[in-house]
N, C-alpha and C. Protein backbone atom coordinates (compact mmCIF):
# COMPACT_ATOMS: atom_id res chain seq x y z
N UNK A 1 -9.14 47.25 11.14
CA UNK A 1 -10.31 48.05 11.48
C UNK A 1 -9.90 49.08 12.53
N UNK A 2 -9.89 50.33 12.53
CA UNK A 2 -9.81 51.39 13.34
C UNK A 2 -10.64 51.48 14.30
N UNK A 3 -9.86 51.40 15.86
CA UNK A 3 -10.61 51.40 17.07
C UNK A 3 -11.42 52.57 17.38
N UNK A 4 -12.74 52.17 17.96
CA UNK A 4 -13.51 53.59 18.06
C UNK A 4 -14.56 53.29 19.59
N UNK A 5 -14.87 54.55 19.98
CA UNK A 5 -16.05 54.43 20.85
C UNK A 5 -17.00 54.42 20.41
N UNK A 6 -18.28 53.28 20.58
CA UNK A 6 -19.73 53.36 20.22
C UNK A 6 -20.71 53.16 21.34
N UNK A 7 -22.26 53.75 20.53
CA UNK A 7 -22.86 53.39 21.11
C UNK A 7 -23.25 52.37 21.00
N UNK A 8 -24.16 51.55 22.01
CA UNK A 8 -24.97 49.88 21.45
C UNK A 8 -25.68 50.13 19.93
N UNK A 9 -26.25 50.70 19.85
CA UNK A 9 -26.95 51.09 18.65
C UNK A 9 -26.24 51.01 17.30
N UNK A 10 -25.36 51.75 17.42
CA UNK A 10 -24.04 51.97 16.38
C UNK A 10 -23.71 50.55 16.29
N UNK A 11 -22.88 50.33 17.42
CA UNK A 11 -22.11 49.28 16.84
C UNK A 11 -22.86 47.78 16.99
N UNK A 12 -24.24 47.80 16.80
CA UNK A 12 -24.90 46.72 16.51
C UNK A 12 -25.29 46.77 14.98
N UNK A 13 -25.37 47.92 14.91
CA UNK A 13 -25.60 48.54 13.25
C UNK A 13 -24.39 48.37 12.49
N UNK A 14 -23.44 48.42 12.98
CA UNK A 14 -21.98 48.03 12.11
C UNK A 14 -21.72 46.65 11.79
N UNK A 15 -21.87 45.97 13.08
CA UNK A 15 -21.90 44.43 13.09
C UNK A 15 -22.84 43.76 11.85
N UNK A 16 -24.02 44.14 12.02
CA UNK A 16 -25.16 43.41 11.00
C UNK A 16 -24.72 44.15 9.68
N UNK A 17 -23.97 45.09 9.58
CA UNK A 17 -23.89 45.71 7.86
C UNK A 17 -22.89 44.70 7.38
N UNK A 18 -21.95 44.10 8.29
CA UNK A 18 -20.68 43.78 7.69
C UNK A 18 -20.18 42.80 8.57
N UNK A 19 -21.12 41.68 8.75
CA UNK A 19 -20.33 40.24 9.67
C UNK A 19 -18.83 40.22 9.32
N UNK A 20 -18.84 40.01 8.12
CA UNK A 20 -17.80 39.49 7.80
C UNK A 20 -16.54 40.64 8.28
N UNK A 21 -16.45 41.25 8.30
CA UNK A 21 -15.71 42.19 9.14
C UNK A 21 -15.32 42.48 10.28
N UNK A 22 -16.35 42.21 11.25
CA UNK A 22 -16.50 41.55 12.90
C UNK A 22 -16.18 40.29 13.23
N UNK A 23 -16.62 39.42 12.68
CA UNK A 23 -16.82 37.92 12.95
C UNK A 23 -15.40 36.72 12.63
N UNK A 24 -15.12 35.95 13.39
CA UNK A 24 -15.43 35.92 14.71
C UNK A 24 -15.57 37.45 15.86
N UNK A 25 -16.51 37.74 16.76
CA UNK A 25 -15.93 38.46 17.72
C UNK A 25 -15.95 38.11 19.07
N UNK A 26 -14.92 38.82 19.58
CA UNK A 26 -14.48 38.69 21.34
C UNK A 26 -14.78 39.85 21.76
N UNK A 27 -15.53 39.25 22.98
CA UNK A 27 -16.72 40.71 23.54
C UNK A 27 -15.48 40.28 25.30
N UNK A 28 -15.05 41.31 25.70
CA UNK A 28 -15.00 41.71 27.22
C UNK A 28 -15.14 42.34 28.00
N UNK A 29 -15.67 42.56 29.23
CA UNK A 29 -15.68 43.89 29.66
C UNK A 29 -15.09 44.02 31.19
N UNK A 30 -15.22 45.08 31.61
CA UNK A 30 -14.49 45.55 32.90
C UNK A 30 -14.79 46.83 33.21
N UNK A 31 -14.12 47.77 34.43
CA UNK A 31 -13.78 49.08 34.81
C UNK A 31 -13.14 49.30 33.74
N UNK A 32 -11.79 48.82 33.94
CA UNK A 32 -10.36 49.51 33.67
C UNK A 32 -9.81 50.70 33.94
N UNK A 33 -9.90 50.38 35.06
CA UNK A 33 -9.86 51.77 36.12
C UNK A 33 -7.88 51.83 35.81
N UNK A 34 -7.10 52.96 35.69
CA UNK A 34 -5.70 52.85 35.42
C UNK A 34 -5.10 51.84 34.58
N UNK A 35 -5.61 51.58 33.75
CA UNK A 35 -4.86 51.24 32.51
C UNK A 35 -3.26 50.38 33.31
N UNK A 36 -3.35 48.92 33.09
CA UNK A 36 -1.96 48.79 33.49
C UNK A 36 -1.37 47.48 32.48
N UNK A 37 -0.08 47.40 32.92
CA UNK A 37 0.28 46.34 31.87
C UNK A 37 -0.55 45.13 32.08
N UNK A 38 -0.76 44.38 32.91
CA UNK A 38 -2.12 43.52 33.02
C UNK A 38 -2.84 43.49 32.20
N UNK A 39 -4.13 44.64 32.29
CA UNK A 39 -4.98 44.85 31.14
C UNK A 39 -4.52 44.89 29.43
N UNK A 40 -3.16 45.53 29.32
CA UNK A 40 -2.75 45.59 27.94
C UNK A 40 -2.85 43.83 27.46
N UNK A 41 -2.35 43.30 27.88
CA UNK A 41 -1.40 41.63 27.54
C UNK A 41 -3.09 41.13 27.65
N UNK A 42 -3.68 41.32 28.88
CA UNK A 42 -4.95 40.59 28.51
C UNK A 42 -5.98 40.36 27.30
N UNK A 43 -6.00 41.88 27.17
CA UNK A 43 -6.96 42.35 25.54
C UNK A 43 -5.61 41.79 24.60
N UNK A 44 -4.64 41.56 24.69
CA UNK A 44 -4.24 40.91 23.57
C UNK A 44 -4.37 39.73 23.16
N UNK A 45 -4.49 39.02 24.58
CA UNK A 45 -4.74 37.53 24.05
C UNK A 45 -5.96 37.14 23.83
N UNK A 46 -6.49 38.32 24.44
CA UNK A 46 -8.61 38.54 24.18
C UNK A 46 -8.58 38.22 22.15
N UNK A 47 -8.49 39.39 21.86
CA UNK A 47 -7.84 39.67 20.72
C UNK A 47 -7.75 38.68 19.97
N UNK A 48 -6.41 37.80 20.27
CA UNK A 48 -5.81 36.62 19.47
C UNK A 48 -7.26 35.65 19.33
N UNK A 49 -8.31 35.55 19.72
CA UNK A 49 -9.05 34.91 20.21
C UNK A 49 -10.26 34.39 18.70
N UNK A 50 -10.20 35.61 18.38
CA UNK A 50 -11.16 36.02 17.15
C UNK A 50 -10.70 37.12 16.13
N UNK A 51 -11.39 37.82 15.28
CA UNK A 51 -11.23 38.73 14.40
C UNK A 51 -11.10 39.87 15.03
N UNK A 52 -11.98 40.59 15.60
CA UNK A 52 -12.13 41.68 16.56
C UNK A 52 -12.58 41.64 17.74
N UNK A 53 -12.03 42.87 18.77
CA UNK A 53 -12.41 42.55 19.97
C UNK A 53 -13.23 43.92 20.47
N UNK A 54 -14.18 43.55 21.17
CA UNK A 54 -15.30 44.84 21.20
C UNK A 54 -15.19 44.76 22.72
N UNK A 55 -14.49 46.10 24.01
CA UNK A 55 -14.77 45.78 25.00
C UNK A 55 -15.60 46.99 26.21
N UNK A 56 -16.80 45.98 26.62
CA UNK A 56 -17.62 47.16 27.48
C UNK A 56 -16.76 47.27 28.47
N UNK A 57 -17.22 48.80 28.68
CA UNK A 57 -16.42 49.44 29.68
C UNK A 57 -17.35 49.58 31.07
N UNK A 58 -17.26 49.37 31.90
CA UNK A 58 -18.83 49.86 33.13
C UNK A 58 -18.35 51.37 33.48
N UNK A 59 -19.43 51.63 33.04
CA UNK A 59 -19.96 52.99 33.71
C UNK A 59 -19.46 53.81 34.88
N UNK A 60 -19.47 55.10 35.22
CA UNK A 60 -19.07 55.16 36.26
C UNK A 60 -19.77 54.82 37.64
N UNK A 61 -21.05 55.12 37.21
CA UNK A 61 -22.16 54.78 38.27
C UNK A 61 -21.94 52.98 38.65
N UNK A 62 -21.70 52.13 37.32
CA UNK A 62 -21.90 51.02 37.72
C UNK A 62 -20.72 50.32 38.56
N UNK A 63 -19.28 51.17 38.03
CA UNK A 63 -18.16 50.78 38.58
C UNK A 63 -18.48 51.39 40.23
N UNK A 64 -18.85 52.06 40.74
CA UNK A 64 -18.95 52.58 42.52
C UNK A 64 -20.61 51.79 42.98
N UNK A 65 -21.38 50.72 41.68
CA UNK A 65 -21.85 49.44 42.23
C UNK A 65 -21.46 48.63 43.08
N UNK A 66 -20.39 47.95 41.91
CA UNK A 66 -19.92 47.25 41.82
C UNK A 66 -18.38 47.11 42.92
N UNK A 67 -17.55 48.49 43.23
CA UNK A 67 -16.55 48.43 43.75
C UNK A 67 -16.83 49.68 44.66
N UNK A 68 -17.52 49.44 45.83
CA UNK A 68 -17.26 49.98 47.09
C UNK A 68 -16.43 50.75 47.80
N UNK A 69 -16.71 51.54 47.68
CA UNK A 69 -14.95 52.33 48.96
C UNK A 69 -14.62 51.82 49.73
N UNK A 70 -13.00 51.74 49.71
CA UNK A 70 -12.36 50.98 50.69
C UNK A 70 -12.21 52.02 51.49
N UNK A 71 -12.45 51.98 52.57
CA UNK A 71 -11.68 52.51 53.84
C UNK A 71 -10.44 53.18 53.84
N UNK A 72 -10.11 54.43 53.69
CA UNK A 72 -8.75 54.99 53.29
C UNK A 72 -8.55 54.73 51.57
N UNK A 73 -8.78 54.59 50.87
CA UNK A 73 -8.71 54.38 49.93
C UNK A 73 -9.82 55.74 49.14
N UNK A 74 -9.34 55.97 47.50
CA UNK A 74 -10.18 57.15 47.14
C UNK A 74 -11.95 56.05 46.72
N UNK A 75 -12.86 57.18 46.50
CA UNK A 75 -13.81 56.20 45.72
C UNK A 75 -13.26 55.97 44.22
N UNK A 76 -13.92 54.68 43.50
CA UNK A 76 -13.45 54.71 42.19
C UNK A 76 -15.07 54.71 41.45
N UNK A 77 -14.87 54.82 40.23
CA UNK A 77 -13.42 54.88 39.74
C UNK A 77 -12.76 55.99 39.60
N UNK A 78 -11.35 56.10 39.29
CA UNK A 78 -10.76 57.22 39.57
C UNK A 78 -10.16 57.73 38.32
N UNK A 79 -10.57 57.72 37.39
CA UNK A 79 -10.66 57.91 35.76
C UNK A 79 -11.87 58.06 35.46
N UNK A 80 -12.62 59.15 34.90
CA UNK A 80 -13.86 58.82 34.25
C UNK A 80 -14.15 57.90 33.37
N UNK A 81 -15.42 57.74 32.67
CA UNK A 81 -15.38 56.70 32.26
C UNK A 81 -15.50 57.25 30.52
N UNK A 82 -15.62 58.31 30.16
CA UNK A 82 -15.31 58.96 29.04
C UNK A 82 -13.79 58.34 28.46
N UNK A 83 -13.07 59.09 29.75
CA UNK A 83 -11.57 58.59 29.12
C UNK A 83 -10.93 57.62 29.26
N UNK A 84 -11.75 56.71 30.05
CA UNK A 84 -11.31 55.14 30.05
C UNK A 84 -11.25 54.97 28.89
N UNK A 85 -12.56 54.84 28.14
CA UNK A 85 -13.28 54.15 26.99
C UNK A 85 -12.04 55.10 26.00
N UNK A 86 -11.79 56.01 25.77
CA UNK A 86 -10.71 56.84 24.92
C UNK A 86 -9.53 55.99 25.18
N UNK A 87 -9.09 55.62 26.06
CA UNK A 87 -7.58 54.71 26.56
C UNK A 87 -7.97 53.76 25.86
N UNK A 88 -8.82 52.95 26.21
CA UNK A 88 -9.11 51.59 25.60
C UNK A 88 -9.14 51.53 24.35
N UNK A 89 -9.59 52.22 23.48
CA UNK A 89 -10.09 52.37 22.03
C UNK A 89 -8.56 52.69 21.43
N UNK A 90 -8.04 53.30 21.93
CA UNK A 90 -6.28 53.54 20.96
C UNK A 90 -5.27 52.76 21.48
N UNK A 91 -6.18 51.03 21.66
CA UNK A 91 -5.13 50.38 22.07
C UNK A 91 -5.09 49.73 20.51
N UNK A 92 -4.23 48.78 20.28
CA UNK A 92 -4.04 47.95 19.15
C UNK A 92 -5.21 47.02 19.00
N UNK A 93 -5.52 46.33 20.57
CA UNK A 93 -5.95 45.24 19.81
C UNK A 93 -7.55 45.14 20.14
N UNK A 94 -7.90 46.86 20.61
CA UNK A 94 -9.39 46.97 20.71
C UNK A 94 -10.09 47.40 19.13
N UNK A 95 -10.69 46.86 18.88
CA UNK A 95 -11.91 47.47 17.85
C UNK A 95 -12.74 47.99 18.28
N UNK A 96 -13.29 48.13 19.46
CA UNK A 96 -14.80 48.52 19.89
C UNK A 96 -14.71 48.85 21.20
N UNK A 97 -15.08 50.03 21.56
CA UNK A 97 -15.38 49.80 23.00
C UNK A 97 -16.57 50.60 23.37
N UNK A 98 -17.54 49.90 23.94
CA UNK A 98 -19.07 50.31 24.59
C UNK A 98 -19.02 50.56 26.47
N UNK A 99 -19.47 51.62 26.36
CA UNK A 99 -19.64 51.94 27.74
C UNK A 99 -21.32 51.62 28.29
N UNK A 100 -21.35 50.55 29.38
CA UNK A 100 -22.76 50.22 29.71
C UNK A 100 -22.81 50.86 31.34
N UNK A 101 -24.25 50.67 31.60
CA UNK A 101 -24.86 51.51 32.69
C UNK A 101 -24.87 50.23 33.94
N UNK A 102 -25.02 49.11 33.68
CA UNK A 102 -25.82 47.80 34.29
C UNK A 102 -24.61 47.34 35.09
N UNK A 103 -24.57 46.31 36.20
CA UNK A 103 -23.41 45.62 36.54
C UNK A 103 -23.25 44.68 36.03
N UNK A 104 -23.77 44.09 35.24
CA UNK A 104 -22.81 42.71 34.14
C UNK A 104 -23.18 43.35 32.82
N UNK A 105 -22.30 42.68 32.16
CA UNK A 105 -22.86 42.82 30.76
C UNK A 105 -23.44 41.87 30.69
N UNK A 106 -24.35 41.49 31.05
CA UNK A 106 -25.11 40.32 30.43
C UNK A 106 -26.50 41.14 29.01
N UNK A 107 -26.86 42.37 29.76
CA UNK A 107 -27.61 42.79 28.14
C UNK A 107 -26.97 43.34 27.31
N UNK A 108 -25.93 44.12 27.83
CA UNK A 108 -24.94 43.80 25.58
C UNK A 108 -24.30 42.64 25.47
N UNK A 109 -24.39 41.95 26.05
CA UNK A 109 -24.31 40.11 25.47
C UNK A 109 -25.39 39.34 24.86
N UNK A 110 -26.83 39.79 25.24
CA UNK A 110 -27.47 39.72 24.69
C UNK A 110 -27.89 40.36 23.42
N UNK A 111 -27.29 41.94 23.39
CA UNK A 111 -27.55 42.30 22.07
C UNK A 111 -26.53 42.15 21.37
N UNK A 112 -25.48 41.96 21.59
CA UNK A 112 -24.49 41.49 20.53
C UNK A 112 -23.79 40.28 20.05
N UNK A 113 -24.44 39.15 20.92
CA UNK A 113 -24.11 37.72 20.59
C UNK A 113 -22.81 37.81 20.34
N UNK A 114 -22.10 38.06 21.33
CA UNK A 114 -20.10 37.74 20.59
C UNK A 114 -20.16 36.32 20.48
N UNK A 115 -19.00 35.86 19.27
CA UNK A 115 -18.94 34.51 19.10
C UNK A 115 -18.15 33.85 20.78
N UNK A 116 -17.13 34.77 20.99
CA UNK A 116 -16.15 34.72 22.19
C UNK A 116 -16.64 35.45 23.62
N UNK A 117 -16.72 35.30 24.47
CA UNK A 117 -16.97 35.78 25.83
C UNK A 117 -15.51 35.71 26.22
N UNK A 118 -14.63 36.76 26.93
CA UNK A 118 -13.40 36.32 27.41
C UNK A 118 -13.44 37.14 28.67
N UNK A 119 -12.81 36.80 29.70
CA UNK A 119 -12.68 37.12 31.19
C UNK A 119 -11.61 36.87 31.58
N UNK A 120 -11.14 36.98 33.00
CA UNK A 120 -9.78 37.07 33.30
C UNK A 120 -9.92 35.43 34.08
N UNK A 121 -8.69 34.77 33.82
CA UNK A 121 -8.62 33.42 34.92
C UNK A 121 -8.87 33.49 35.83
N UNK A 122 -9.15 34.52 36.92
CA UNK A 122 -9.72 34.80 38.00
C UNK A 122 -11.13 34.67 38.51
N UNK A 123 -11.39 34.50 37.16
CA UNK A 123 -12.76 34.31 36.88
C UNK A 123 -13.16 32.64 36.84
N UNK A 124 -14.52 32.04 37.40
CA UNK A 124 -14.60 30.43 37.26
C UNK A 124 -15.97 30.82 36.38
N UNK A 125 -16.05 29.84 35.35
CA UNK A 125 -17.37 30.18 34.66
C UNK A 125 -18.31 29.60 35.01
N UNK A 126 -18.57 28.82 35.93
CA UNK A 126 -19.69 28.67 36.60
C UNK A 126 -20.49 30.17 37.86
N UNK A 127 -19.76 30.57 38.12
CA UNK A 127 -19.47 31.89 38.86
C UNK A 127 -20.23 33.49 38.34
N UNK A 128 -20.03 33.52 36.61
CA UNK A 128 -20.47 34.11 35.39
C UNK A 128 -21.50 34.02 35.34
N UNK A 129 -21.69 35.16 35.64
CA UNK A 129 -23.45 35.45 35.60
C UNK A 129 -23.85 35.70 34.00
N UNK A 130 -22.72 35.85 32.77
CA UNK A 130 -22.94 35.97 31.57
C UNK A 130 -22.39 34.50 30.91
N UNK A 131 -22.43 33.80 31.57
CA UNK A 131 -21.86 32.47 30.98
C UNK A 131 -22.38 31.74 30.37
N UNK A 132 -24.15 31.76 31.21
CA UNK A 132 -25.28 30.95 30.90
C UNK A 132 -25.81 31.94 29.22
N UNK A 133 -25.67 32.66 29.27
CA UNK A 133 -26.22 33.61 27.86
C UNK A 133 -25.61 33.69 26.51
N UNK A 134 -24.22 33.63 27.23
CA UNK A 134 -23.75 33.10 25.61
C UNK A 134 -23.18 31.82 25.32
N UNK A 135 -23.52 30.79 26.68
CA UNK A 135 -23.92 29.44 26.14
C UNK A 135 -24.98 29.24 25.50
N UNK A 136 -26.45 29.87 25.62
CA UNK A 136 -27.51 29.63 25.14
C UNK A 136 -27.71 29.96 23.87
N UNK A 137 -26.83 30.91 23.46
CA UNK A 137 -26.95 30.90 21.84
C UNK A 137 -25.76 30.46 20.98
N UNK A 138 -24.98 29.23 21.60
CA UNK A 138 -23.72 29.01 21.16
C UNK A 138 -22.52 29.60 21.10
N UNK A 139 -22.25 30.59 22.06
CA UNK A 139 -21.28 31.04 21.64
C UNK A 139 -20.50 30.39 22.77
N UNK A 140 -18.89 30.64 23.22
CA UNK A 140 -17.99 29.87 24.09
C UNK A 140 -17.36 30.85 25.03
N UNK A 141 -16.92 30.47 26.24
CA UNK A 141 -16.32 31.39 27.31
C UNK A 141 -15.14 31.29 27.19
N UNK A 142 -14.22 31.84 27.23
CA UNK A 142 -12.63 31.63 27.64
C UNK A 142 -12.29 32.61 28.59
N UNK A 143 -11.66 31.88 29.43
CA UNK A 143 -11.10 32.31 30.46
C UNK A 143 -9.17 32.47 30.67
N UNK A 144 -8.25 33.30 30.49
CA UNK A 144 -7.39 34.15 29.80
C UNK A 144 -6.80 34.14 31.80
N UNK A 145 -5.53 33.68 31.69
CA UNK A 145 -4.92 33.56 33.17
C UNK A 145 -4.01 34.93 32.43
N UNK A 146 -4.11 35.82 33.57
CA UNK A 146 -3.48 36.95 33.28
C UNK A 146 -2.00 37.11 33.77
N UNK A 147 -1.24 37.50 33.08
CA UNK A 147 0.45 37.19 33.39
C UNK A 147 1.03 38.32 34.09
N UNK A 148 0.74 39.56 34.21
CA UNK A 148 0.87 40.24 35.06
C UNK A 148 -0.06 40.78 36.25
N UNK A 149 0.47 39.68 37.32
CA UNK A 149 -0.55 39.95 38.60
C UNK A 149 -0.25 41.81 39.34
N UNK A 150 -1.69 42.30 39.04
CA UNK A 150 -1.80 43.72 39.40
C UNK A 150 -3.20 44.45 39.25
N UNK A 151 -3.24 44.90 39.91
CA UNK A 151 -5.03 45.53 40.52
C UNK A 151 -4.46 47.17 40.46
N UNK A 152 -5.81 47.68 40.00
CA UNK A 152 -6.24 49.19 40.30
C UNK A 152 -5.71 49.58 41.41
N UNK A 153 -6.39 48.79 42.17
CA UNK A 153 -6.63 49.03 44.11
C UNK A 153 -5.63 48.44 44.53
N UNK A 154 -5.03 47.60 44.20
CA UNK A 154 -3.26 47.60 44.72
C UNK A 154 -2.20 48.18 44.58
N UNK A 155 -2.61 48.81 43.08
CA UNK A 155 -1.82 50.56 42.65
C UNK A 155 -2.03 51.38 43.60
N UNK A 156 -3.37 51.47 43.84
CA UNK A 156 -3.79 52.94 44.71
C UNK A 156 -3.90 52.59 45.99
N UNK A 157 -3.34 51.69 46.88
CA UNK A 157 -2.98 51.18 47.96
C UNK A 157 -1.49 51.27 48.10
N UNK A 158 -0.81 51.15 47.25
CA UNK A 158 0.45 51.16 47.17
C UNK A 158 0.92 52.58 47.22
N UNK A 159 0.47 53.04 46.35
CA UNK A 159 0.58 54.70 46.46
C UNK A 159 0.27 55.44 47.62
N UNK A 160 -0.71 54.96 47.99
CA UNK A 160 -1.30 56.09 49.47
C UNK A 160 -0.03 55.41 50.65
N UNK A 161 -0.15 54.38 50.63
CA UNK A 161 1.03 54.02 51.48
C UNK A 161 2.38 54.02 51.61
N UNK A 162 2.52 54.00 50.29
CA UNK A 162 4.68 54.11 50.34
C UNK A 162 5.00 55.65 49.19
N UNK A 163 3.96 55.80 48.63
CA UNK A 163 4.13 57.06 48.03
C UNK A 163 4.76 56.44 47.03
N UNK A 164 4.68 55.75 45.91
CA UNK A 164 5.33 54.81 44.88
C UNK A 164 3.79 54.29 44.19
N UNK A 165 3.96 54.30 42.97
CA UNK A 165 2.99 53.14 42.32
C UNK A 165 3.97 52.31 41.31
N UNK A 166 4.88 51.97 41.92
CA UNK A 166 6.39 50.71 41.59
C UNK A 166 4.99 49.47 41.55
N UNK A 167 5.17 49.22 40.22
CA UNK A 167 3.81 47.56 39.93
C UNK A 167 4.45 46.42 39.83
């Protein structure tokens, strides 16, 4: 299936034309503020998880919610969120990627019932404020220990300080 950007609308309309085409799916989301090897290996094992993997992107408004300016540091995110969602979508092992306004996805979890919820091991699912939602309609959480330890903000900390973004 050829990776694309949608809207909720769209790609709830794709889903119901053609389960069988989606299904199983693995829903994740994030910033993804700088694209790094981290994030690649993650959505892959997201990926391995189910049939397709559909992943919201937060917003820009919701990402400078959600992630605060650090002190010396730029505001983020520091990629729009147009061309996040463009990065993400011409990866291999994205099918879908939705850009939301909200700080959780908990309402395109609600409108899209993924069979899979996946997050980073960093994550405890009791903690998951979307955990309780797609337990309630059966679906399962996995939580994905990420093999390359590396942050946005430890890139762009690293950089302002040694003049290097060496990861």
């Amino acid at each position: 299936m050829p990776s694309s950007s949608y809207t909720l609308k769209v790609l709830q309309a794709s889903i119901a034309a053609d389960p069988q085409r989606w299904r199983p799916l693995v829903f994740t989301n994030g910033c993804f503020d700088l694209l790094h090897a981290g994030h690649v290996r993650y959505l892959q094992v997201a990926k391995s998880l189910g049939r397709t993997l559909v992943v919201g992107v937060n917003s820009d408004r919701s990402v400078q919610a959600i992630k605060p300016q650090a002190i010396g540091l730029p505001p983020r995110p520091i990629v729009p969120e147009q061309q996040r969602a463009e990065v993400l979508a011409a990866l291999r092992a994205v099918d879908g990627v939705v850009i939301f306004a909200e700080t959780t996805a908990s309402e395109l979890i609600m409108a899209l019932q993924p069979d899979i919820y996946a997050k980073g091991g960093d994550y405890k699912i009791e903690t998951l404020p979307e955990a309780a939602i797609v337990q309630s309609y059966g679906g399962r959480v996995e939580l994905i220990q990420i093999e390359v330890p590396s942050s946005t903000s430890a890139i762009v900390n690293r950089i302002l300080t040694t003049g290097q973004a060496k990861l």
